[in-house]
Structures are given as C-alpha cells and as structure tokens.
C-alpha atoms as a PDB file:
ATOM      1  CA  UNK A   1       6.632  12.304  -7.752  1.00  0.00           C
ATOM      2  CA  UNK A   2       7.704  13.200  -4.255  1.00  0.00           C
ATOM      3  CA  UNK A   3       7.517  12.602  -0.685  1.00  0.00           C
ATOM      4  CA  UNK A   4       4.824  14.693   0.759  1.00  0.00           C
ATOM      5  CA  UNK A   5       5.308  14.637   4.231  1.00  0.00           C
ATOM      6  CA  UNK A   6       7.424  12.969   7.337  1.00  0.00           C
ATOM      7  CA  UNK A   7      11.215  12.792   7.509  1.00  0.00           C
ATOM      8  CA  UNK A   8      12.027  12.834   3.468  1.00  0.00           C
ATOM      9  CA  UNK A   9       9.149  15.385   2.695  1.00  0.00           C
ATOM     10  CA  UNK A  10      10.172  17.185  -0.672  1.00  0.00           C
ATOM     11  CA  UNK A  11      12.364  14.358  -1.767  1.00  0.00           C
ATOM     12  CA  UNK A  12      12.038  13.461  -5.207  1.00  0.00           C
ATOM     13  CA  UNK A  13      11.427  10.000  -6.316  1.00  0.00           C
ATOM     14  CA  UNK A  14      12.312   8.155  -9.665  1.00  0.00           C
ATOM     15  CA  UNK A  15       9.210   7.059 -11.436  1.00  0.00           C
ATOM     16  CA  UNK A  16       8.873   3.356 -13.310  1.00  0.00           C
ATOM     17  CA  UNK A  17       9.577   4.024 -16.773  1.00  0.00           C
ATOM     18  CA  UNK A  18       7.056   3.166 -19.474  1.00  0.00           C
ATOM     19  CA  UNK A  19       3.061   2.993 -18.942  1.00  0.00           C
ATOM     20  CA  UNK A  20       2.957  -0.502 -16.956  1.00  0.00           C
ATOM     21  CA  UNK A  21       2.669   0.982 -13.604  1.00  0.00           C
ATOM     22  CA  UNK A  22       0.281   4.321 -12.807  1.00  0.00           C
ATOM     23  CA  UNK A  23       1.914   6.285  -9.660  1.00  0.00           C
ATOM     24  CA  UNK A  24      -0.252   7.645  -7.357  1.00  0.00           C
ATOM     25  CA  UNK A  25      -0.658  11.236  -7.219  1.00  0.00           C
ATOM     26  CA  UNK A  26       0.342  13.438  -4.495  1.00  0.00           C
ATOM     27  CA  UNK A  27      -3.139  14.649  -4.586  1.00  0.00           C
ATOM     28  CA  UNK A  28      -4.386  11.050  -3.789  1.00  0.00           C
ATOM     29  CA  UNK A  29      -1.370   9.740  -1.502  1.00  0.00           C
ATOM     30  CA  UNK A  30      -2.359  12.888   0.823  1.00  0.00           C
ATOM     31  CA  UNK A  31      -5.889  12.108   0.724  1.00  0.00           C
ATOM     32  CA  UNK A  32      -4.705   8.223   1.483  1.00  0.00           C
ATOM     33  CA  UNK A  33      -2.958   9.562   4.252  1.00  0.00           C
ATOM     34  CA  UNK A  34      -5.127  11.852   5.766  1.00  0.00           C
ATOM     35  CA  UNK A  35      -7.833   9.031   6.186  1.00  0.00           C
ATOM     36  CA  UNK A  36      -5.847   6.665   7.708  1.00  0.00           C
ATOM     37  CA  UNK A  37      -3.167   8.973   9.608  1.00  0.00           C
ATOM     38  CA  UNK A  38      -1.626  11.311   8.864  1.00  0.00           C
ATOM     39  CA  UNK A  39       1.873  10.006  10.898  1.00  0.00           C
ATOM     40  CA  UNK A  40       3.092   6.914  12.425  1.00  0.00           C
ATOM     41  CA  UNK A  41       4.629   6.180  15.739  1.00  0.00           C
ATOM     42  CA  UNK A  42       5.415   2.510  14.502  1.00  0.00           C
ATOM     43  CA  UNK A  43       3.951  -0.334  12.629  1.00  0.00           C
ATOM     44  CA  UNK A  44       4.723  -2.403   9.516  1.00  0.00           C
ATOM     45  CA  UNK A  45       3.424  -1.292   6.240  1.00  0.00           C
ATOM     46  CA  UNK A  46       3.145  -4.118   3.157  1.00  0.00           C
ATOM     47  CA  UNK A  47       3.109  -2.082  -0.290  1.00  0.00           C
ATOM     48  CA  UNK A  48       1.826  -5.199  -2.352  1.00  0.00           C
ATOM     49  CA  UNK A  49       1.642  -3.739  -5.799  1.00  0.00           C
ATOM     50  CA  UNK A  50       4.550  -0.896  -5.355  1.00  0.00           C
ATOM     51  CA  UNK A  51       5.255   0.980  -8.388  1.00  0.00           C
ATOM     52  CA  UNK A  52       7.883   3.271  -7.231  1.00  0.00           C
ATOM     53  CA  UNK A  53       7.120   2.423  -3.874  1.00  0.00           C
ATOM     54  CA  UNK A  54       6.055   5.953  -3.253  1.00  0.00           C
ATOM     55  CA  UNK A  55       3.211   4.993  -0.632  1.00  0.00           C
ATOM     56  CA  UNK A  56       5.558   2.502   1.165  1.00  0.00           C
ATOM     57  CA  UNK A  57       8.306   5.067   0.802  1.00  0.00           C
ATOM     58  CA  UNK A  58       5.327   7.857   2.289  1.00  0.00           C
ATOM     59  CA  UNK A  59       4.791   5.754   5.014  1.00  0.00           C
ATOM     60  CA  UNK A  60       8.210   5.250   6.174  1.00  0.00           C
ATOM     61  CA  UNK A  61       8.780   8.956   5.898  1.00  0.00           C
ATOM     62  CA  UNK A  62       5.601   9.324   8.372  1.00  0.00           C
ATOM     63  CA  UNK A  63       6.863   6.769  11.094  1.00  0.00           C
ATOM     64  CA  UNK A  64       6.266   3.204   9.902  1.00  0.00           C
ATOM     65  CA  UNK A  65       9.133   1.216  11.560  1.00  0.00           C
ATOM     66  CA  UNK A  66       9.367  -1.123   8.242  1.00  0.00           C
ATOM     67  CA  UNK A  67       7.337  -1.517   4.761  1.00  0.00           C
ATOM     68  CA  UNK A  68       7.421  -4.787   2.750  1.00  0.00           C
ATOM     69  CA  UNK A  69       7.528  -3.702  -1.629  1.00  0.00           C
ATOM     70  CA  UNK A  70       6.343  -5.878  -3.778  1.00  0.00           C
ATOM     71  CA  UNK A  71       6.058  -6.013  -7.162  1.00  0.00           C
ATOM     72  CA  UNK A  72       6.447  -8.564 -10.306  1.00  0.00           C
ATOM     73  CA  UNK A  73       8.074  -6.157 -12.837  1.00  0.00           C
ATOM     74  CA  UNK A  74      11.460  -5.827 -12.990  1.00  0.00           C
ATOM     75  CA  UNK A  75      11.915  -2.107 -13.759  1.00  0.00           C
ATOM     76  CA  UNK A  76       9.854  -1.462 -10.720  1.00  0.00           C
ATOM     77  CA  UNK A  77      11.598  -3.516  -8.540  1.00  0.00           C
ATOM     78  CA  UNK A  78      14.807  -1.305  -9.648  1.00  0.00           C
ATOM     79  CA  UNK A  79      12.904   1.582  -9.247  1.00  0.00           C
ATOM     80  CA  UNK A  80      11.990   0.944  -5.491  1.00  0.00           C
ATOM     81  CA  UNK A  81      15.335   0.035  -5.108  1.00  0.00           C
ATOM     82  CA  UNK A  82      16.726   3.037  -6.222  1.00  0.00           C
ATOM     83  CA  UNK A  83      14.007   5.291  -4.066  1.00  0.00           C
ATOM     84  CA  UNK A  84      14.310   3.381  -0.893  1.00  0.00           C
ATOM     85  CA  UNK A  85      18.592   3.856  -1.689  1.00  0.00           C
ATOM     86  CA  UNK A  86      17.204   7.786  -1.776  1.00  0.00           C
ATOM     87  CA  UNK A  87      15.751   8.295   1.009  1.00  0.00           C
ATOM     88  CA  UNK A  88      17.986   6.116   3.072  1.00  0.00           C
ATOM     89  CA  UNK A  89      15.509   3.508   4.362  1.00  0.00           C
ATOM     90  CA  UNK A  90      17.344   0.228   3.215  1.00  0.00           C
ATOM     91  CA  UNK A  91      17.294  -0.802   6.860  1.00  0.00           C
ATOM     92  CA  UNK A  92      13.470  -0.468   7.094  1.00  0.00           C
ATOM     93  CA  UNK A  93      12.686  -2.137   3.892  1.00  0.00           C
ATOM     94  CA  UNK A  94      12.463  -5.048   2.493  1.00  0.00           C
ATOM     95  CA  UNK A  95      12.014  -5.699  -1.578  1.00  0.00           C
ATOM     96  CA  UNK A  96      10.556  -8.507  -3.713  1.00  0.00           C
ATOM     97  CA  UNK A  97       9.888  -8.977  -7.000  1.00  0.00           C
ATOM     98  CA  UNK A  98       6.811 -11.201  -6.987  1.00  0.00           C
ATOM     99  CA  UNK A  99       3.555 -11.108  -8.030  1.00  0.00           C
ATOM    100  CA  UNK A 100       0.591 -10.995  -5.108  1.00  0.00           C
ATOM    101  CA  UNK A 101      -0.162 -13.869  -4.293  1.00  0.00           C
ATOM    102  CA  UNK A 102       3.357 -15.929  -4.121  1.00  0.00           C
ATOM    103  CA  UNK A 103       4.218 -12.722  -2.015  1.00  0.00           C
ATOM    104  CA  UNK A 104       0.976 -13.223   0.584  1.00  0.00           C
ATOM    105  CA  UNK A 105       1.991 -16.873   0.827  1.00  0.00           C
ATOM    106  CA  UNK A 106       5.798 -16.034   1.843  1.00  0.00           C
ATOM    107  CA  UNK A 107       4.850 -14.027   4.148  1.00  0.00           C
ATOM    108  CA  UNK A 108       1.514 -16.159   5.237  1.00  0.00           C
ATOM    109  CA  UNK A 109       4.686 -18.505   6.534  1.00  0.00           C
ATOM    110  CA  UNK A 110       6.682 -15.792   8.155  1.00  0.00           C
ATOM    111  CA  UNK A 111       3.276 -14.736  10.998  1.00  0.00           C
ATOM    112  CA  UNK A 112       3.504 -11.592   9.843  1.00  0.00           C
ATOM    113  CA  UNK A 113       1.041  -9.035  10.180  1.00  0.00           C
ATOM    114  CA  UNK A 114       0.534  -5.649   9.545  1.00  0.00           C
ATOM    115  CA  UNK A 115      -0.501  -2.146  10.754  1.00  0.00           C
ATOM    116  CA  UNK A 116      -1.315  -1.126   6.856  1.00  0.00           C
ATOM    117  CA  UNK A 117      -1.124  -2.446   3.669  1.00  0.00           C
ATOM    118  CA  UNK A 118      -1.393  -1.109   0.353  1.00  0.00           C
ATOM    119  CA  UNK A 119      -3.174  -2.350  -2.668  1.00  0.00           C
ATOM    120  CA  UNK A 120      -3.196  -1.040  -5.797  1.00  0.00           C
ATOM    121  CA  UNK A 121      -3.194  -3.608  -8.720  1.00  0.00           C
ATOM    122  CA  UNK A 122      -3.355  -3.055 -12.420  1.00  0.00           C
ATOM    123  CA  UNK A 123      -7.436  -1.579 -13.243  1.00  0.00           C
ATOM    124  CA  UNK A 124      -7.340  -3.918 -15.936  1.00  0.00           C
ATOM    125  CA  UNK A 125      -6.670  -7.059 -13.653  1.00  0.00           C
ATOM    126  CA  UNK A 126      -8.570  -5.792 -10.874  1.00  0.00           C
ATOM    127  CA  UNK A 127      -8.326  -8.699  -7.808  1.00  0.00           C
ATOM    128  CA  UNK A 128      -8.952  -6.829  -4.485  1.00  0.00           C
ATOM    129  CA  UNK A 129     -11.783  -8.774  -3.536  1.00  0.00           C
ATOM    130  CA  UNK A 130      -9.636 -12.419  -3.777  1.00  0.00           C
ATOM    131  CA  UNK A 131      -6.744 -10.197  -1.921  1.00  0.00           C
ATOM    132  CA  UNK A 132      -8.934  -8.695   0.822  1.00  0.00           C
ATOM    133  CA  UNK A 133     -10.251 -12.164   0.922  1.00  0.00           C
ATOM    134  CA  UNK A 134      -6.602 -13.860   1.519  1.00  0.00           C
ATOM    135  CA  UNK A 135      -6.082 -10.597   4.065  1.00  0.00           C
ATOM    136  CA  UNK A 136      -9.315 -11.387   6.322  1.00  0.00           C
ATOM    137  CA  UNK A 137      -8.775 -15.186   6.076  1.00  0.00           C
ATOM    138  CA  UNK A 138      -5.248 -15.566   6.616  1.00  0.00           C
ATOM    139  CA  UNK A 139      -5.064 -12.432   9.826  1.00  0.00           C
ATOM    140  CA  UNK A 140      -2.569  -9.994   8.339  1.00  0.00           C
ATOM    141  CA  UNK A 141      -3.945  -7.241   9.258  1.00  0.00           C
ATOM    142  CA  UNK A 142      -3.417  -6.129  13.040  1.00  0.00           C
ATOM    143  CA  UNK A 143      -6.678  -4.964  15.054  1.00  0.00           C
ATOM    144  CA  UNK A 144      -6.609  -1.301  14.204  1.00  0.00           C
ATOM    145  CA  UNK A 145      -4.834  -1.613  11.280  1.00  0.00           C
ATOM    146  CA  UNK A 146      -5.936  -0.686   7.663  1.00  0.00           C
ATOM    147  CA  UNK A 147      -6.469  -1.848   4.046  1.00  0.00           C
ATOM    148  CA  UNK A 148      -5.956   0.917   1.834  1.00  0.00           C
ATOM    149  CA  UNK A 149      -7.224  -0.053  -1.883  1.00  0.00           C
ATOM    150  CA  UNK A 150      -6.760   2.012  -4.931  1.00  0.00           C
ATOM    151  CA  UNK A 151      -9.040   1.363  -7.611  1.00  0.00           C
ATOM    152  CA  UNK A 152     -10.942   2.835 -10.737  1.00  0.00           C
ATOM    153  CA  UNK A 153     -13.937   4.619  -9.843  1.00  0.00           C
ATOM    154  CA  UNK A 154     -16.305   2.477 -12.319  1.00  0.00           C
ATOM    155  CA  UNK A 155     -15.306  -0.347  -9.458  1.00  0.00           C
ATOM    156  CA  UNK A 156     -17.909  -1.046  -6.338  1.00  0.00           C
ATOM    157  CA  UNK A 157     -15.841  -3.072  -3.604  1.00  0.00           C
ATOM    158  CA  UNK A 158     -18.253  -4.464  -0.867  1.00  0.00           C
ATOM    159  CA  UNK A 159     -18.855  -2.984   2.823  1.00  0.00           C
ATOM    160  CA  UNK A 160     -17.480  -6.959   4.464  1.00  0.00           C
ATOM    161  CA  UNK A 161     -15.000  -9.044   3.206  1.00  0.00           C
ATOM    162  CA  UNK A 162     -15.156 -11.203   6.141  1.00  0.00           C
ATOM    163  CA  UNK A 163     -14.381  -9.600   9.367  1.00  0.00           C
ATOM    164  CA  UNK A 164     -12.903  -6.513   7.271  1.00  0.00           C
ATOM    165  CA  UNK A 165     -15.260  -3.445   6.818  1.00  0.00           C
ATOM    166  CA  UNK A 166     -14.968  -0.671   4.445  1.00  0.00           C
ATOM    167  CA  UNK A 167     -14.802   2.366   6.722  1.00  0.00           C
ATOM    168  CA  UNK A 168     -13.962   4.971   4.231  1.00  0.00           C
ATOM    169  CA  UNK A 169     -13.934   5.922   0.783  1.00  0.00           C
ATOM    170  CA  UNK A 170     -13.578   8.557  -1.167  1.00  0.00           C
ATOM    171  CA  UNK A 171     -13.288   9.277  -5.127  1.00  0.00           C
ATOM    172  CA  UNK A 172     -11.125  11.469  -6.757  1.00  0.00           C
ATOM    173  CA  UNK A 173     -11.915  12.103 -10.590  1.00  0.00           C
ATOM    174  CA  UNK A 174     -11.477   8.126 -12.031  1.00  0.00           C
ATOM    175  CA  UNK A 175      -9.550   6.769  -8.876  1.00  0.00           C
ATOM    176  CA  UNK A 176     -11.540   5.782  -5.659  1.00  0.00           C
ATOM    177  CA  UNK A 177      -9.783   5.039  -2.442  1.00  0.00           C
ATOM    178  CA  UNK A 178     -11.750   2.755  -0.138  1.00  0.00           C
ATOM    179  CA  UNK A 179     -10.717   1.566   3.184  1.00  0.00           C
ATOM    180  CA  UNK A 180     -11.110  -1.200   5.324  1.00  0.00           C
ATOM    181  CA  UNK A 181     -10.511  -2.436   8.654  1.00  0.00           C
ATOM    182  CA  UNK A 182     -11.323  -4.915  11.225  1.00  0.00           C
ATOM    183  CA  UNK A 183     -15.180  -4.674  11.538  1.00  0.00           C
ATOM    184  CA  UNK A 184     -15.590  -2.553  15.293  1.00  0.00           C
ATOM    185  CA  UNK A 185     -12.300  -1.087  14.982  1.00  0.00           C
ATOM    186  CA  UNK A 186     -11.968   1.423  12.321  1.00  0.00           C
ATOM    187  CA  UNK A 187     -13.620   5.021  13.584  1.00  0.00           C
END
C-alpha cells in the first residue's frame, strides 16, 4: 500500500496485520479519488472505518486540512498511528479507536461537519444504510461535500437516503464505490 498522489505520493504505508481489515487498492482509492476530486484546497475528511487509514492518509496528502480515523480494532488503531507518524500529519489528524456509531455520536456533540467522509465497514456487517441514515439526519456532511461508500458489489445501496443522493458509482471486479451527496449539489 502507498500514497498515490498529493504531498506523500510514493510513500509506503504499513498494512493491518491479519485478515480483519481489507485495504483498499490503489486501483480503487484512485478511482475514489478521481470521482470526487482529485485534490483538495481544504476541508475535513472523517475516515470512519480506517484500516490503515490509507484513504484518510490519501486525502491529507491531496489537501484536506484535517481527517478524523476511526476504527474499533486495536492493531488498526496502531497501524494508523504509525502511518499518520509516516507521513508527518499528526497535526492534521485525529485517532480513535471506536466503533461507528459511539464515534458519530462524539462527534454529533462536537457540530462537526465534513467536506468527505469515508465508509467502508466489514462486507459481512454491512450498515451503510443506518450510517448514511445517521449522516443525512444528524447534518455532517457540508453542502458540496461527499459520502464515499465502499461496498461488495452483490450490495444495491439506494439513490436517497434522505436529502443525500447517490451521484456516482462505479464497480470494480467485487468492490463497488457509490457516492452520495446533498441532493442538488453533487454534479
């Protein structure tokens, strides 16, 4: 795993050891990218189920003033904080180790919101729709921000979740990105 792009491209990052997490390939994080960049001039990223952190990392690399990581496992957590230490963004991140929703509820209480935010759960406890749900219902996403969700292919997310609309998607082999953002101001 690397950075692609941005400040840190070519920079090599640790993965989690261990088949609990699934990193998402360079192939797909471009993609990702592409579709809802490619670079940043500012904006706060939340990586909600991070792995390595490698699309938090990807987006701080391509501008995003600060990214929120969280995960529940503990070798993850170790593992973002050993990439973030990498790449030298410990003063634009912040790390958790949570699972989903305690971590939308924390920060539900801070008013945050965000430019982008990252979901990619487990396939085999697939809960986007509940966590697109908490997204649209609770505001975190900014106007022209974006939902990026990472998801089997055999999975069919829905065009609305409340005022979000899926404004992309795409499929690559068994992993299908789709994309949301507030209905009227994706493009």
């Amino acid at each position: 795993m690397r950075v692609i792009s941005g400040s840190q491209k070519g920079k090599l990052l640790k993965s989690v050891s261990g088949n609990q997490t699934r990193p998402t390939t360079d192939k797909v994080k471009e993609a990702i990218f592409n579709m809802v960049g490619p670079y940043f001039e500012k904006g706060i990223g939340l990586d909600l189920f991070a792995g390595s952190g490698g699309l938090g990392i990807e987006g701080l690399s391509r501008g995003l003033e600060k990214v929120i990581f969280v995960d529940r496992d503990h070798q993850a957590y170790q593992t973002i904080k050993s990439n973030i230490h990498s790449c030298g963004f410990e003063e634009q991140s912040e790390i958790y180790r949570n699972d989903s929703e305690r971590a939308l509820n924390a920060i539900i209480k801070r008013n945050i919101q965000f430019d982008i935010i990252f979901l990619d759960p487990p396939y085999k406890k697939q809960k986007l729709i509940s966590l697109l749900e908490i997204i649209d219902r609770k505001k975190l996403l900014v106007g022209s921000g974006y939902v990026v969700c990472e998801h089997s292919s055999d999975i069919q997310l829905p065009d609305n979740v409340g005022e979000l609309e899926q404004v992309k998607k795409a499929q690559y082999g068994m992993i299908s990105i789709s994309i949301y953002s507030t209905i009227g101001k994706g493009d």
